[in-house]
C-alpha atoms as a PDB file:
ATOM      1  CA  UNK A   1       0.000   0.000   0.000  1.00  0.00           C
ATOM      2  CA  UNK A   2       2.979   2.519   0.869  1.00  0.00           C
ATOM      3  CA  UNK A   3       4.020   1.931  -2.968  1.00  0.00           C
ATOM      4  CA  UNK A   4       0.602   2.588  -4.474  1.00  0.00           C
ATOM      5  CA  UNK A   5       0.603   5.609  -2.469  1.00  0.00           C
ATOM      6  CA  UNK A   6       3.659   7.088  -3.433  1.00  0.00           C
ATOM      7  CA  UNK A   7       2.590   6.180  -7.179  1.00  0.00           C
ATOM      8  CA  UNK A   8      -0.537   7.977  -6.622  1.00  0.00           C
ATOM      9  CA  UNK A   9       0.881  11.278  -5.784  1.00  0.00           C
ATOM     10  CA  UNK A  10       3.387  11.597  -9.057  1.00  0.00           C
ATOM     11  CA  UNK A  11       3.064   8.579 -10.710  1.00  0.00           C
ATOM     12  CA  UNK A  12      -0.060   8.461 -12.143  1.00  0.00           C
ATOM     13  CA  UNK A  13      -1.272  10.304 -15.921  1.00  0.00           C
ATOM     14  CA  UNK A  14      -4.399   9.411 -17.196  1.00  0.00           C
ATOM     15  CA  UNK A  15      -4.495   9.158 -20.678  1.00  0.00           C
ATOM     16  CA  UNK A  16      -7.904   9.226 -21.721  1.00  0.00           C
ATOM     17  CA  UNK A  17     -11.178   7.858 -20.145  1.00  0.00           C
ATOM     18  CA  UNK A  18     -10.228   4.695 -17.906  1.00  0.00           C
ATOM     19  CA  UNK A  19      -6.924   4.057 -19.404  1.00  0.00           C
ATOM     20  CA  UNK A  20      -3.969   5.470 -16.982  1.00  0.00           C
ATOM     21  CA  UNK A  21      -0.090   5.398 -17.260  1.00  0.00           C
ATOM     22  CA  UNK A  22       1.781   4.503 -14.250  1.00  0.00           C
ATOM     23  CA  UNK A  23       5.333   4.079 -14.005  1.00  0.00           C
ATOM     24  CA  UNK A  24       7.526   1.758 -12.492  1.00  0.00           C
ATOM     25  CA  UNK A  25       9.158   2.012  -8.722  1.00  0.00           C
ATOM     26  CA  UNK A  26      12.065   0.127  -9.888  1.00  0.00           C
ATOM     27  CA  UNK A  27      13.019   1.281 -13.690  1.00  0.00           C
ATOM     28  CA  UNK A  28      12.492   5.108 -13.977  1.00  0.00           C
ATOM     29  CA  UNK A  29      12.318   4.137 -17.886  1.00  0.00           C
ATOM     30  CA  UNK A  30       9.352   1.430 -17.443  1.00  0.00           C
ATOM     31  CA  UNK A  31       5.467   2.345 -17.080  1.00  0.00           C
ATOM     32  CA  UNK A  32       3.047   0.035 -17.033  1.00  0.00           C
ATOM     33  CA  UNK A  33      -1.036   1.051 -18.956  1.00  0.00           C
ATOM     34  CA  UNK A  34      -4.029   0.586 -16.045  1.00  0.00           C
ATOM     35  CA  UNK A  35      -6.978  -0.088 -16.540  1.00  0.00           C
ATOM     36  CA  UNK A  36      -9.744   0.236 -13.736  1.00  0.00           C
ATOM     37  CA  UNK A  37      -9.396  -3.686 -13.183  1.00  0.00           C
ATOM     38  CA  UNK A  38      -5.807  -4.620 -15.296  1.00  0.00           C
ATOM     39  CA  UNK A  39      -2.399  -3.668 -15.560  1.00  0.00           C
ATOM     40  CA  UNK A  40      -0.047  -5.041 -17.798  1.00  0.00           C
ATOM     41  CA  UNK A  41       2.745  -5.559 -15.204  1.00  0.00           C
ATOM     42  CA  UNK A  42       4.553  -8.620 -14.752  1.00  0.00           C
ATOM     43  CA  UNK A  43       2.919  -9.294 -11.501  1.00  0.00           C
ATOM     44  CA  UNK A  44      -0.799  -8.749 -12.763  1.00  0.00           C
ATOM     45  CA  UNK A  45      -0.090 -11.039 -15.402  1.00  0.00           C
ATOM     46  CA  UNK A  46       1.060 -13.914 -13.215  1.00  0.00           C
ATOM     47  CA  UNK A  47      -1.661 -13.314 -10.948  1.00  0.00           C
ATOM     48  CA  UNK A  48      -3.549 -13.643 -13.481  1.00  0.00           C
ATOM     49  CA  UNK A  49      -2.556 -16.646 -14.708  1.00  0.00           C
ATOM     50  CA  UNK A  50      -2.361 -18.534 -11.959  1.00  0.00           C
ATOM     51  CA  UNK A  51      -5.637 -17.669 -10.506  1.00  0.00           C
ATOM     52  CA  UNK A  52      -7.946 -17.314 -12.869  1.00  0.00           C
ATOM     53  CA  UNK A  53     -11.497 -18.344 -12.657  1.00  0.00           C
ATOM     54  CA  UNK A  54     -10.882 -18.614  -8.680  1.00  0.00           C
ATOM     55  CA  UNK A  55     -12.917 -15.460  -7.885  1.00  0.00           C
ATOM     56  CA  UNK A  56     -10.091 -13.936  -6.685  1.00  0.00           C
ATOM     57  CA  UNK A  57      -9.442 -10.255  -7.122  1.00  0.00           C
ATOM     58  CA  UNK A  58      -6.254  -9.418  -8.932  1.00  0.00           C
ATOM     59  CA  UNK A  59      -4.139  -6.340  -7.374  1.00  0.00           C
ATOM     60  CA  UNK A  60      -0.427  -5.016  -8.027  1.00  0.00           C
ATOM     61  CA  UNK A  61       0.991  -1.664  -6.862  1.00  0.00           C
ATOM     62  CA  UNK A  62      -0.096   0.110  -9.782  1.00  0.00           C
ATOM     63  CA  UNK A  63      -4.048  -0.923 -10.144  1.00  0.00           C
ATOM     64  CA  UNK A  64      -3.882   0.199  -6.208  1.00  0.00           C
ATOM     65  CA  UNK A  65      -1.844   3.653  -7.578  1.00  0.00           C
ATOM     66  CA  UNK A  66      -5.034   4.255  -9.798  1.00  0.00           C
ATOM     67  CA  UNK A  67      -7.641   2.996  -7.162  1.00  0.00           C
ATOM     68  CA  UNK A  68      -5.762   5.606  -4.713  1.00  0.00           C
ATOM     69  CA  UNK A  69      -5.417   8.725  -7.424  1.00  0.00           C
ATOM     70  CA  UNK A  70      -9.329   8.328  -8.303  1.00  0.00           C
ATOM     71  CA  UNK A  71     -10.225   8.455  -5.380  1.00  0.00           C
ATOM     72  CA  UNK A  72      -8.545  11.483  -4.425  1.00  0.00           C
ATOM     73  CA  UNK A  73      -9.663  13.150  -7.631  1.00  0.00           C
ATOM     74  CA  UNK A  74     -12.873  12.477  -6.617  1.00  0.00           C
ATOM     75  CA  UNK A  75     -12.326  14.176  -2.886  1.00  0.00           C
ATOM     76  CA  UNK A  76     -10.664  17.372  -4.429  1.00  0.00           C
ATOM     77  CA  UNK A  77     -11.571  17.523  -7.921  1.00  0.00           C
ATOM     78  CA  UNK A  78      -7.716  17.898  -8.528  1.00  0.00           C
ATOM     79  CA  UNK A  79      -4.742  15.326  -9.525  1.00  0.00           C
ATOM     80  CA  UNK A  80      -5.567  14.110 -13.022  1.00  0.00           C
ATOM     81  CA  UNK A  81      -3.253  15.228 -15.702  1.00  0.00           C
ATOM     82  CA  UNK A  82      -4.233  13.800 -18.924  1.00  0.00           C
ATOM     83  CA  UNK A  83      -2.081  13.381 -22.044  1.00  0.00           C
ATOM     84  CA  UNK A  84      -3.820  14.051 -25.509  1.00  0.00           C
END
């Protein structure tokens, strides 16, 4: 959750209507594209894979990132910086 938050604050551009860049904590050259219920990280993906069809929520740092910077665009009607 402290990751997702730090995304949140600079970390986050949405690019158009429920599709989000967010970059990497790692690789300052890496960014992963969020969805409100996907990323395409490494970690989503094996989630994913693994558990599939289990009813079992997928989450990674990112998806939270997104969850987190609606949320507070929401509250203050501020944060979203979209790329056209």
């Amino acid at each position: 959750m402290r990751k997702a938050k730090a995304l949140a604050k600079n970390g986050v551009v949405q690019i158009e209507d429920g599709l989000y860049q967010v970059k990497s904590l790692t690789n300052p050259f890496k960014s992963y594209m969020v969805t409100s219920d996907s990323c395409d990280c490494e970690g989503f993906r094996n989630f994913y894979k693994f558990h599939h069809g289990k009813d079992l929520k997928a989450n990674c740092s990112h998806l939270e990132a997104v969850r987190i910077f609606k949320a507070n665009h929401k509250k203050t009607g501020k944060g979203t910086t979209t790329r056209k």
